[in-house]
N, C-alpha and C. Protein backbone atom coordinates (compact mmCIF):
# COMPACT_ATOMS: atom_id res chain seq x y z
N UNK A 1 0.83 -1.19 0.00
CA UNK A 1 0.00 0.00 0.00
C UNK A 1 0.87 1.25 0.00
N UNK A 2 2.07 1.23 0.85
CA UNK A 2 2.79 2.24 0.66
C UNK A 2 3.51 2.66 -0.80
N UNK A 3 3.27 1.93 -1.61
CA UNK A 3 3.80 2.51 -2.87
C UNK A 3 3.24 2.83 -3.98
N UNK A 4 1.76 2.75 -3.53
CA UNK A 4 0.39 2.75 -4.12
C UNK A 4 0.39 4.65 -3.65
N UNK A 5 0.36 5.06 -2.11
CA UNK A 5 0.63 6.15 -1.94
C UNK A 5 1.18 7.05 -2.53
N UNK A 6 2.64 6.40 -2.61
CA UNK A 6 3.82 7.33 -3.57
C UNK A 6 3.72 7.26 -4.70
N UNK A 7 3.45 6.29 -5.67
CA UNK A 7 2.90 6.65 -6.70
C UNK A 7 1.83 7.72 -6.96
N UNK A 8 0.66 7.58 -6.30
CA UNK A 8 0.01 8.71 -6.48
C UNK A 8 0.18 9.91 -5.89
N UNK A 9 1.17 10.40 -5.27
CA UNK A 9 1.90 11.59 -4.92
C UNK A 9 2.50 11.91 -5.94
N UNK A 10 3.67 10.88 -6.26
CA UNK A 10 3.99 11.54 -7.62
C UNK A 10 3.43 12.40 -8.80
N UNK A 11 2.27 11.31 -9.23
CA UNK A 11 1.59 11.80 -10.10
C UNK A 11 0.53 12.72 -9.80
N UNK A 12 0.24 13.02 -9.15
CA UNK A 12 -0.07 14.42 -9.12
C UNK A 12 0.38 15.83 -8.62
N UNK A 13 1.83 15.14 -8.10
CA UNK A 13 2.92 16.40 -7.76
C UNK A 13 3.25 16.89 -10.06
N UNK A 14 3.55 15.58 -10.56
CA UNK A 14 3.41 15.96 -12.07
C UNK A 14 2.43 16.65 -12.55
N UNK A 15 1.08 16.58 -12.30
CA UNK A 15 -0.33 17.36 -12.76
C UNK A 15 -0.15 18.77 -12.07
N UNK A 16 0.37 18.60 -11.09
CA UNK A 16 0.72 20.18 -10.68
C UNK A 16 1.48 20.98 -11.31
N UNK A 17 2.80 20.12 -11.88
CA UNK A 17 3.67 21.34 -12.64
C UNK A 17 2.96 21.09 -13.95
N UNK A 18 2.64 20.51 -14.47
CA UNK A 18 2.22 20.80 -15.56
C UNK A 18 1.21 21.76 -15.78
N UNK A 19 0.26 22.13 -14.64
CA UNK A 19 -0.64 23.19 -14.77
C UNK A 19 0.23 24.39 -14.81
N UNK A 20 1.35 24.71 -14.68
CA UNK A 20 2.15 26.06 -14.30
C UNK A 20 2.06 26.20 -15.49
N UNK A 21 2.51 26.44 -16.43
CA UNK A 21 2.12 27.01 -17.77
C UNK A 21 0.93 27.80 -18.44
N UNK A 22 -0.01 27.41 -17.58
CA UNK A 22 -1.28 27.73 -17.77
C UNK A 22 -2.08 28.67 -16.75
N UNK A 23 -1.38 28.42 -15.90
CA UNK A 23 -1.07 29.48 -15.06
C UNK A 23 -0.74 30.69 -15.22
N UNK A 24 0.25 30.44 -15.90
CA UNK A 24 0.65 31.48 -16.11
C UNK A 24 0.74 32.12 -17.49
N UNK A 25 0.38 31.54 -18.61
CA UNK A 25 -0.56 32.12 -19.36
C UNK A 25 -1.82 33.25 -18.59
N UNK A 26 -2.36 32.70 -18.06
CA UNK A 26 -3.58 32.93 -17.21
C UNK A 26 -3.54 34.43 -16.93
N UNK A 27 -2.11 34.25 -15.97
CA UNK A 27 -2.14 35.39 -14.85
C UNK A 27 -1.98 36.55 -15.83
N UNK A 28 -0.96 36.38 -17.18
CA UNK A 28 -0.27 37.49 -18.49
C UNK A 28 -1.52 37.89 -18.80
N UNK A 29 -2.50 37.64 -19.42
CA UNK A 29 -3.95 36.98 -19.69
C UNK A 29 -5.00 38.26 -19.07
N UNK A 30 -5.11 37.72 -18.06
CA UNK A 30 -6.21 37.97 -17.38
C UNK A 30 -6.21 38.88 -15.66
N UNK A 31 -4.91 38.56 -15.58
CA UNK A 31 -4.20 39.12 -13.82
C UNK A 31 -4.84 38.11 -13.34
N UNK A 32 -4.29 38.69 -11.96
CA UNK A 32 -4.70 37.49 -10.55
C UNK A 32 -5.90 37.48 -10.59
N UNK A 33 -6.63 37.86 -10.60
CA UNK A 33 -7.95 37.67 -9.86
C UNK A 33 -8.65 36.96 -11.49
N UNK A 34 -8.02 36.61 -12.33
CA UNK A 34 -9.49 36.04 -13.23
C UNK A 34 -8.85 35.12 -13.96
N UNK A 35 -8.07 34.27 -13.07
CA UNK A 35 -7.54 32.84 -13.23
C UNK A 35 -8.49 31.44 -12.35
N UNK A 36 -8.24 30.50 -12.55
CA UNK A 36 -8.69 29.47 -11.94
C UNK A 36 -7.56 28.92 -11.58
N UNK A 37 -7.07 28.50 -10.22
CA UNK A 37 -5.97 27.97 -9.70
C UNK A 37 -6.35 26.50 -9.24
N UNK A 38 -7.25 25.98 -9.85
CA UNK A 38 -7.89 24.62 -9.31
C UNK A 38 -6.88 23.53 -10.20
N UNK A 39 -5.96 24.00 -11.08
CA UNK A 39 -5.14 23.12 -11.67
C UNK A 39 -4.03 23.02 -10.91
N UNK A 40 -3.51 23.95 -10.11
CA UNK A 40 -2.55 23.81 -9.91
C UNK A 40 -2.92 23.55 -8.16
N UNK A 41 -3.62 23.60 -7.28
CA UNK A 41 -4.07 23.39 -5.90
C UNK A 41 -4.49 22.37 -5.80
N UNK A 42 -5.34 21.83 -6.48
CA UNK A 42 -5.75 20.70 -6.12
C UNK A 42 -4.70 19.37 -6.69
N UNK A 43 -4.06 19.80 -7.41
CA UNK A 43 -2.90 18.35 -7.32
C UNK A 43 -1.88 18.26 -6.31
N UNK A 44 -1.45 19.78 -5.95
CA UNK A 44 -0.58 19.94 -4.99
C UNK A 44 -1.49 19.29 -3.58
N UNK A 45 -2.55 19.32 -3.01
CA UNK A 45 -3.25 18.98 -1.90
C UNK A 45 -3.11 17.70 -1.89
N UNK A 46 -3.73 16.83 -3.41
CA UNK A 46 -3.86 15.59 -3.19
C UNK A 46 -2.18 14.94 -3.21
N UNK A 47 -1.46 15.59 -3.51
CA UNK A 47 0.03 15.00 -3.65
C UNK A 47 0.78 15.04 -2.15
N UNK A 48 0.19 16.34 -1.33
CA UNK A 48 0.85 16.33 -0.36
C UNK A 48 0.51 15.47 0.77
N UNK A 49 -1.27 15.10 0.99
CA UNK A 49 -1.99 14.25 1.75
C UNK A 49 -1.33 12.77 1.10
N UNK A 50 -1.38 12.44 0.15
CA UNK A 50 -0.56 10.64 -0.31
C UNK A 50 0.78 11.14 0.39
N UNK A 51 1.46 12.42 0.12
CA UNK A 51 3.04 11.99 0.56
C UNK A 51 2.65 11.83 2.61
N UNK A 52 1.71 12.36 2.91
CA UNK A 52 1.83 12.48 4.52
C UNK A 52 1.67 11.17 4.59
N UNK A 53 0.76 9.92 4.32
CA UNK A 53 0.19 8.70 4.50
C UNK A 53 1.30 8.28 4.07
N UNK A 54 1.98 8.57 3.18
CA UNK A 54 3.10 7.61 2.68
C UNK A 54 4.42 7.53 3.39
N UNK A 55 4.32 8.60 4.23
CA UNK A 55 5.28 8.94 5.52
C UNK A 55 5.07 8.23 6.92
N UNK A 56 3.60 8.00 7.27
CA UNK A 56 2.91 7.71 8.21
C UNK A 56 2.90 6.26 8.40
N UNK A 57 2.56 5.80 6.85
CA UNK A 57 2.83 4.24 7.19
C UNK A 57 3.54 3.38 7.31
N UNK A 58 3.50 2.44 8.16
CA UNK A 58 4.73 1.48 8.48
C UNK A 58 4.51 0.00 7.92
């Protein structure tokens, strides 16, 4: 199970940088306030909760 974790940390620590581009398109674009940051937050959340469990378990 623990590598079931880290795998999916990984891959969505990857879905995170890959949203940076678009991001930042975004921000050139539109400024801060009329971006959607749900590409780049929500992979970072789910990547960091698998890396805590993946730390946690023994």
């Amino acid at each position: 199970m623990k590598r079931v974790y880290f795998v999916i940390s990984v891959i969505a620590f990857i879905a995170c940088l890959t949203g940076i581009p678009y991001l930042v398109n975004g921000i050139s674009a539109r400024g801060m306030s009329g971006i959607n940051y749900g590409r780049i937050i929500f992979p970072l959340l789910i990547s960091g909760v698998f890396f805590i469990l993946y730390k946690r378990k023994k």
